[in-house]
C-alpha atoms as a PDB file:
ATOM      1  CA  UNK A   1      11.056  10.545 -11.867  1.00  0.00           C
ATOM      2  CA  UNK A   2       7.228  10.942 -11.951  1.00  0.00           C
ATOM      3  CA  UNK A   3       4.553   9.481 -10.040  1.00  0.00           C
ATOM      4  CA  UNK A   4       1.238   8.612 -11.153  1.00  0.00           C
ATOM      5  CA  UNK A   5      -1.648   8.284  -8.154  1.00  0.00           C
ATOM      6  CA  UNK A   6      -5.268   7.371  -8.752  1.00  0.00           C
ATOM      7  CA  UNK A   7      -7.595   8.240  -5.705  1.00  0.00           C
ATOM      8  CA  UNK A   8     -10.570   5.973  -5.255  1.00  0.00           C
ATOM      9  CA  UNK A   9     -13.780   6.240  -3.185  1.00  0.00           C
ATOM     10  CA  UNK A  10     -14.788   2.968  -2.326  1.00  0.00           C
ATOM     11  CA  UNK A  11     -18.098   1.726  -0.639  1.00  0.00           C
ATOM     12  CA  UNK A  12     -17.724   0.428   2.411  1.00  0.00           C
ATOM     13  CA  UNK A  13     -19.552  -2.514   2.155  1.00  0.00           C
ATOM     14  CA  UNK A  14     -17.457  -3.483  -0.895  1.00  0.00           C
ATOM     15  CA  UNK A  15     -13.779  -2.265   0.690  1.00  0.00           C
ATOM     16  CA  UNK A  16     -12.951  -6.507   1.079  1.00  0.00           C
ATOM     17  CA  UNK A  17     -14.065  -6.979  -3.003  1.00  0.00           C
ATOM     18  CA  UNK A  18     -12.492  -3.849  -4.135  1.00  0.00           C
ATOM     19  CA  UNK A  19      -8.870  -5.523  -2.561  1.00  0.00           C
ATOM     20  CA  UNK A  20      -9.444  -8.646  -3.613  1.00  0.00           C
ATOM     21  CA  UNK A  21      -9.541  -7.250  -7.433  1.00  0.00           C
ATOM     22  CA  UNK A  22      -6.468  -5.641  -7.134  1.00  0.00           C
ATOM     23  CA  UNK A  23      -4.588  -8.275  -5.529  1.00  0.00           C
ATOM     24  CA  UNK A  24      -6.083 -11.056  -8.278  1.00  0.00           C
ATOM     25  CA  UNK A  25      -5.855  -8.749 -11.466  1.00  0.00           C
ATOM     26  CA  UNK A  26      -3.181  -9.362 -13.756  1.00  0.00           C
ATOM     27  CA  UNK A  27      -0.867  -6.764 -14.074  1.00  0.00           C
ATOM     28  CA  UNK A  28       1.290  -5.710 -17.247  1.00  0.00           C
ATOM     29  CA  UNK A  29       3.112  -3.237 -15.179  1.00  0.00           C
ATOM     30  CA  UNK A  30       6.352  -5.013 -15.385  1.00  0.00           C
ATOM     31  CA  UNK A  31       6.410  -5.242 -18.813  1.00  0.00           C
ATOM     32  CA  UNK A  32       6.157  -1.722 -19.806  1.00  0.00           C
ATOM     33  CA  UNK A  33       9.884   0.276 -19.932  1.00  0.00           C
ATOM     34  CA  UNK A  34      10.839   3.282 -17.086  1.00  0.00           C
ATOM     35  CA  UNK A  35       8.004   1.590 -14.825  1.00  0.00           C
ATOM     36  CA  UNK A  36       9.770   1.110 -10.937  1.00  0.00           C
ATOM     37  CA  UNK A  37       7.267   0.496  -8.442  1.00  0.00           C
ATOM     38  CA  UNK A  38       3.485   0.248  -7.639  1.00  0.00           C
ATOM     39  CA  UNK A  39       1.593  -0.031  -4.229  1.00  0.00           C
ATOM     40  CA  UNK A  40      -2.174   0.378  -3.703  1.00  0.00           C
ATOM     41  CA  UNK A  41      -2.645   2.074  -0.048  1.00  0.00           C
ATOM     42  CA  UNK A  42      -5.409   1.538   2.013  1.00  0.00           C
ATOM     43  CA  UNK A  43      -6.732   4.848   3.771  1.00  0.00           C
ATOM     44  CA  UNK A  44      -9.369   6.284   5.678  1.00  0.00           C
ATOM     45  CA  UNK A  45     -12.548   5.211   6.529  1.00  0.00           C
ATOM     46  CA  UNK A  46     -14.678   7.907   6.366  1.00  0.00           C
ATOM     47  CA  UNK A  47     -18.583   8.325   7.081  1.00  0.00           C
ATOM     48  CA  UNK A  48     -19.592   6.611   3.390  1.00  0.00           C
ATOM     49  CA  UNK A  49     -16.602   5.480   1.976  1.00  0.00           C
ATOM     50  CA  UNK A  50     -12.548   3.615   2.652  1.00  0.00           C
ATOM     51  CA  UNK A  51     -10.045   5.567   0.657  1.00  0.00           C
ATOM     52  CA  UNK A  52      -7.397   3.844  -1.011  1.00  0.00           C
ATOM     53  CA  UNK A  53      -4.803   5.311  -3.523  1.00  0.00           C
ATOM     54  CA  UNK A  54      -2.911   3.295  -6.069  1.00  0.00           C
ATOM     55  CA  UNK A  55       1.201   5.057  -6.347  1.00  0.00           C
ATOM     56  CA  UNK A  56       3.114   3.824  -9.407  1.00  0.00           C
ATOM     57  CA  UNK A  57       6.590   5.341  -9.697  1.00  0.00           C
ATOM     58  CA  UNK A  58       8.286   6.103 -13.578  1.00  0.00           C
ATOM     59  CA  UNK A  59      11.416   6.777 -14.647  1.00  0.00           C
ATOM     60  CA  UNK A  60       9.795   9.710 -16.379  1.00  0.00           C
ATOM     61  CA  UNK A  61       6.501  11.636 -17.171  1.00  0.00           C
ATOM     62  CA  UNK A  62       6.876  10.237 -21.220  1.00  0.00           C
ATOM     63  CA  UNK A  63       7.255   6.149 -19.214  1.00  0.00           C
ATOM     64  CA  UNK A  64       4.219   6.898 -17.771  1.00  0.00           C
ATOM     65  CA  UNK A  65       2.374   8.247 -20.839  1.00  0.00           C
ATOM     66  CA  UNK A  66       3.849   5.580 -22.711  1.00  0.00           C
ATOM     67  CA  UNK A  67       2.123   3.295 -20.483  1.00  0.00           C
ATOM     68  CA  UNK A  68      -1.104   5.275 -21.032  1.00  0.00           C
ATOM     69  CA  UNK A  69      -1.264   3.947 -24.730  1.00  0.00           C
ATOM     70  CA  UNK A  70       0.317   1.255 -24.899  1.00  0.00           C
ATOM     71  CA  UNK A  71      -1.324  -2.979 -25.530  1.00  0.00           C
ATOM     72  CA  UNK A  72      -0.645  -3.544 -21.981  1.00  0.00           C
ATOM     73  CA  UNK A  73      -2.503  -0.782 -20.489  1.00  0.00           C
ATOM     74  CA  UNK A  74      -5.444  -2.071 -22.368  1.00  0.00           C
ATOM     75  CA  UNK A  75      -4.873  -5.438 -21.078  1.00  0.00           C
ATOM     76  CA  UNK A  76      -4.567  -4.393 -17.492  1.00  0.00           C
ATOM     77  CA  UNK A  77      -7.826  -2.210 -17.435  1.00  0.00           C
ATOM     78  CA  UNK A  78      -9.991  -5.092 -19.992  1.00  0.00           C
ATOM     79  CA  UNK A  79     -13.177  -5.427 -18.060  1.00  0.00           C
ATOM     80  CA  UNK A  80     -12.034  -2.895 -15.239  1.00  0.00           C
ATOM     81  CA  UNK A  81     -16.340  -1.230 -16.007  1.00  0.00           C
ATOM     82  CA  UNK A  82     -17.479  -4.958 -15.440  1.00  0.00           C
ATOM     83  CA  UNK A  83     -17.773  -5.190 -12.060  1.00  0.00           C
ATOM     84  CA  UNK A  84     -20.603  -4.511  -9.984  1.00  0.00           C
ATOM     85  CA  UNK A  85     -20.395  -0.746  -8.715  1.00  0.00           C
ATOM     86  CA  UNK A  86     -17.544  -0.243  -6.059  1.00  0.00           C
ATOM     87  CA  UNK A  87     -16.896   3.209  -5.649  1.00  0.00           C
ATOM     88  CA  UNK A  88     -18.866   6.698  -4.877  1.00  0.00           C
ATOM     89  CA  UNK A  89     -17.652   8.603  -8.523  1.00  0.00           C
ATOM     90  CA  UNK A  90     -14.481   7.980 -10.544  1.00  0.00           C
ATOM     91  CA  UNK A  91     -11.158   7.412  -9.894  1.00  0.00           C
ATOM     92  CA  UNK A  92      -9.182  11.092  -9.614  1.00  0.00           C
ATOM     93  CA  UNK A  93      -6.111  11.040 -11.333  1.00  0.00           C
ATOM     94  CA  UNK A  94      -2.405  12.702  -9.701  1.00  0.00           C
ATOM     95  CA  UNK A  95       0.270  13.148 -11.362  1.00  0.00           C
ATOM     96  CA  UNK A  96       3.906  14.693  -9.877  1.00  0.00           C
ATOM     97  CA  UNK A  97       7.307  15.249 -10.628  1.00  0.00           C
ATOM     98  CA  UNK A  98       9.767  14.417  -8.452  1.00  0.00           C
ATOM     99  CA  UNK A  99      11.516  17.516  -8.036  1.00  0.00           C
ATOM    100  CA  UNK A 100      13.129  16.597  -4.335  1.00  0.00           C
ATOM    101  CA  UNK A 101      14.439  12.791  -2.937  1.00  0.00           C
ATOM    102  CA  UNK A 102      16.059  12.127   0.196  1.00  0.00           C
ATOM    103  CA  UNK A 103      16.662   8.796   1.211  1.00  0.00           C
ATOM    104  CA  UNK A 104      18.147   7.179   3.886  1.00  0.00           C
ATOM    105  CA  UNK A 105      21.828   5.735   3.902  1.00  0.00           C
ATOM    106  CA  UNK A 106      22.092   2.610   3.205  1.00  0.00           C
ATOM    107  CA  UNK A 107      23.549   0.485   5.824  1.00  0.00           C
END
Protein backbone atom coordinates (compact mmCIF):
# COMPACT_ATOMS: atom_id res chain seq x y z
CA UNK A 1 0.00 0.00 0.00
CA UNK A 2 1.29 3.59 -0.53
CA UNK A 3 -0.10 6.84 0.15
CA UNK A 4 0.32 9.87 -1.75
CA UNK A 5 -0.41 13.42 0.34
CA UNK A 6 -0.15 16.88 -1.16
CA UNK A 7 0.05 19.72 1.55
CA UNK A 8 -1.45 23.02 0.54
CA UNK A 9 -1.22 26.56 1.99
CA UNK A 10 -4.24 28.23 1.25
CA UNK A 11 -5.20 32.00 1.71
CA UNK A 12 -7.58 32.58 3.97
CA UNK A 13 -9.70 34.71 2.24
CA UNK A 14 -9.93 32.11 -0.56
CA UNK A 15 -10.29 28.79 1.96
CA UNK A 16 -14.44 28.73 0.70
CA UNK A 17 -13.10 28.88 -3.34
CA UNK A 18 -10.24 26.62 -2.81
CA UNK A 19 -13.18 23.79 -1.50
CA UNK A 20 -15.46 24.56 -3.82
CA UNK A 21 -12.77 23.51 -6.69
CA UNK A 22 -12.16 20.39 -5.26
CA UNK A 23 -15.56 19.38 -4.60
CA UNK A 24 -16.69 20.57 -8.45
CA UNK A 25 -13.50 19.23 -10.32
CA UNK A 26 -13.83 16.20 -12.20
CA UNK A 27 -11.92 13.51 -11.04
CA UNK A 28 -10.31 10.52 -13.10
CA UNK A 29 -9.29 8.90 -9.93
CA UNK A 30 -11.57 6.01 -10.32
CA UNK A 31 -10.52 5.16 -13.48
CA UNK A 32 -6.93 4.63 -12.96
CA UNK A 33 -5.97 0.72 -11.65
CA UNK A 34 -4.55 0.04 -7.70
CA UNK A 35 -6.23 3.56 -6.83
CA UNK A 36 -8.52 2.89 -3.26
CA UNK A 37 -9.40 5.99 -1.68
CA UNK A 38 -9.03 9.84 -1.67
CA UNK A 39 -10.10 12.53 0.96
CA UNK A 40 -9.03 16.20 0.99
CA UNK A 41 -8.75 17.28 4.89
CA UNK A 42 -9.34 20.51 6.07
CA UNK A 43 -6.70 21.70 8.80
CA UNK A 44 -5.50 24.48 10.67
CA UNK A 45 -6.02 27.89 10.48
CA UNK A 46 -3.04 29.48 11.09
CA UNK A 47 -2.01 33.34 11.27
CA UNK A 48 -1.94 33.67 7.09
CA UNK A 49 -3.14 30.63 5.85
CA UNK A 50 -6.03 27.19 6.34
CA UNK A 51 -4.12 24.01 5.76
CA UNK A 52 -5.68 21.33 3.99
CA UNK A 53 -4.05 18.02 2.76
CA UNK A 54 -5.36 15.89 -0.05
CA UNK A 55 -4.65 11.62 1.09
CA UNK A 56 -5.08 9.23 -1.85
CA UNK A 57 -4.42 5.60 -0.92
CA UNK A 58 -2.71 2.91 -3.81
CA UNK A 59 -2.44 -0.45 -3.99
CA UNK A 60 1.22 0.24 -4.59
CA UNK A 61 4.02 2.91 -5.05
CA UNK A 62 4.17 1.78 -9.19
CA UNK A 63 -0.34 2.52 -9.01
CA UNK A 64 0.52 5.67 -7.90
CA UNK A 65 3.30 6.49 -10.40
CA UNK A 66 1.25 5.02 -12.94
CA UNK A 67 -1.22 7.57 -12.16
CA UNK A 68 1.52 10.22 -12.36
CA UNK A 69 1.73 9.68 -16.25
CA UNK A 70 -0.99 8.53 -17.25
CA UNK A 71 -4.18 10.59 -19.83
CA UNK A 72 -6.16 10.89 -16.77
CA UNK A 73 -3.79 12.62 -14.59
CA UNK A 74 -3.56 15.17 -17.29
CA UNK A 75 -7.20 15.45 -17.42
CA UNK A 76 -7.66 15.87 -13.73
CA UNK A 77 -4.95 18.67 -13.30
CA UNK A 78 -6.08 20.56 -17.14
CA UNK A 79 -6.34 24.14 -16.06
CA UNK A 80 -5.38 23.34 -12.30
CA UNK A 81 -2.58 27.03 -13.00
CA UNK A 82 -5.88 28.82 -14.21
CA UNK A 83 -7.26 29.96 -11.32
CA UNK A 84 -6.75 33.07 -9.64
CA UNK A 85 -3.89 32.61 -6.92
CA UNK A 86 -5.09 30.45 -3.87
CA UNK A 87 -2.29 29.40 -1.98
CA UNK A 88 1.02 30.95 -0.17
CA UNK A 89 3.79 28.61 -2.46
CA UNK A 90 3.23 25.18 -4.01
CA UNK A 91 1.70 22.24 -3.12
CA UNK A 92 4.44 19.85 -1.04
CA UNK A 93 4.30 16.50 -2.10
CA UNK A 94 4.31 13.10 0.65
CA UNK A 95 4.70 10.06 -0.22
CA UNK A 96 4.68 6.70 2.33
CA UNK A 97 4.65 3.18 2.44
CA UNK A 98 2.52 1.48 4.45
CA UNK A 99 4.74 -0.57 6.38
CA UNK A 100 2.16 -1.08 9.58
CA UNK A 101 -2.08 -1.41 9.48
CA UNK A 102 -4.22 -2.10 12.28
CA UNK A 103 -7.73 -1.93 11.92
CA UNK A 104 -10.52 -2.46 13.89
CA UNK A 105 -12.70 -5.76 13.91
CA UNK A 106 -15.31 -5.71 12.04
CA UNK A 107 -18.53 -6.15 13.75
Amino acid sequence: MYIAMNRFKVIKAEAEAFETLWRERQSHLATVPGFQVFHMLKGPEREDHRLYSSHTVWASKQAFEGWTTSEAFRASHRGAGGTKPLYLGHPEFEGFEVIQTIEAPAS
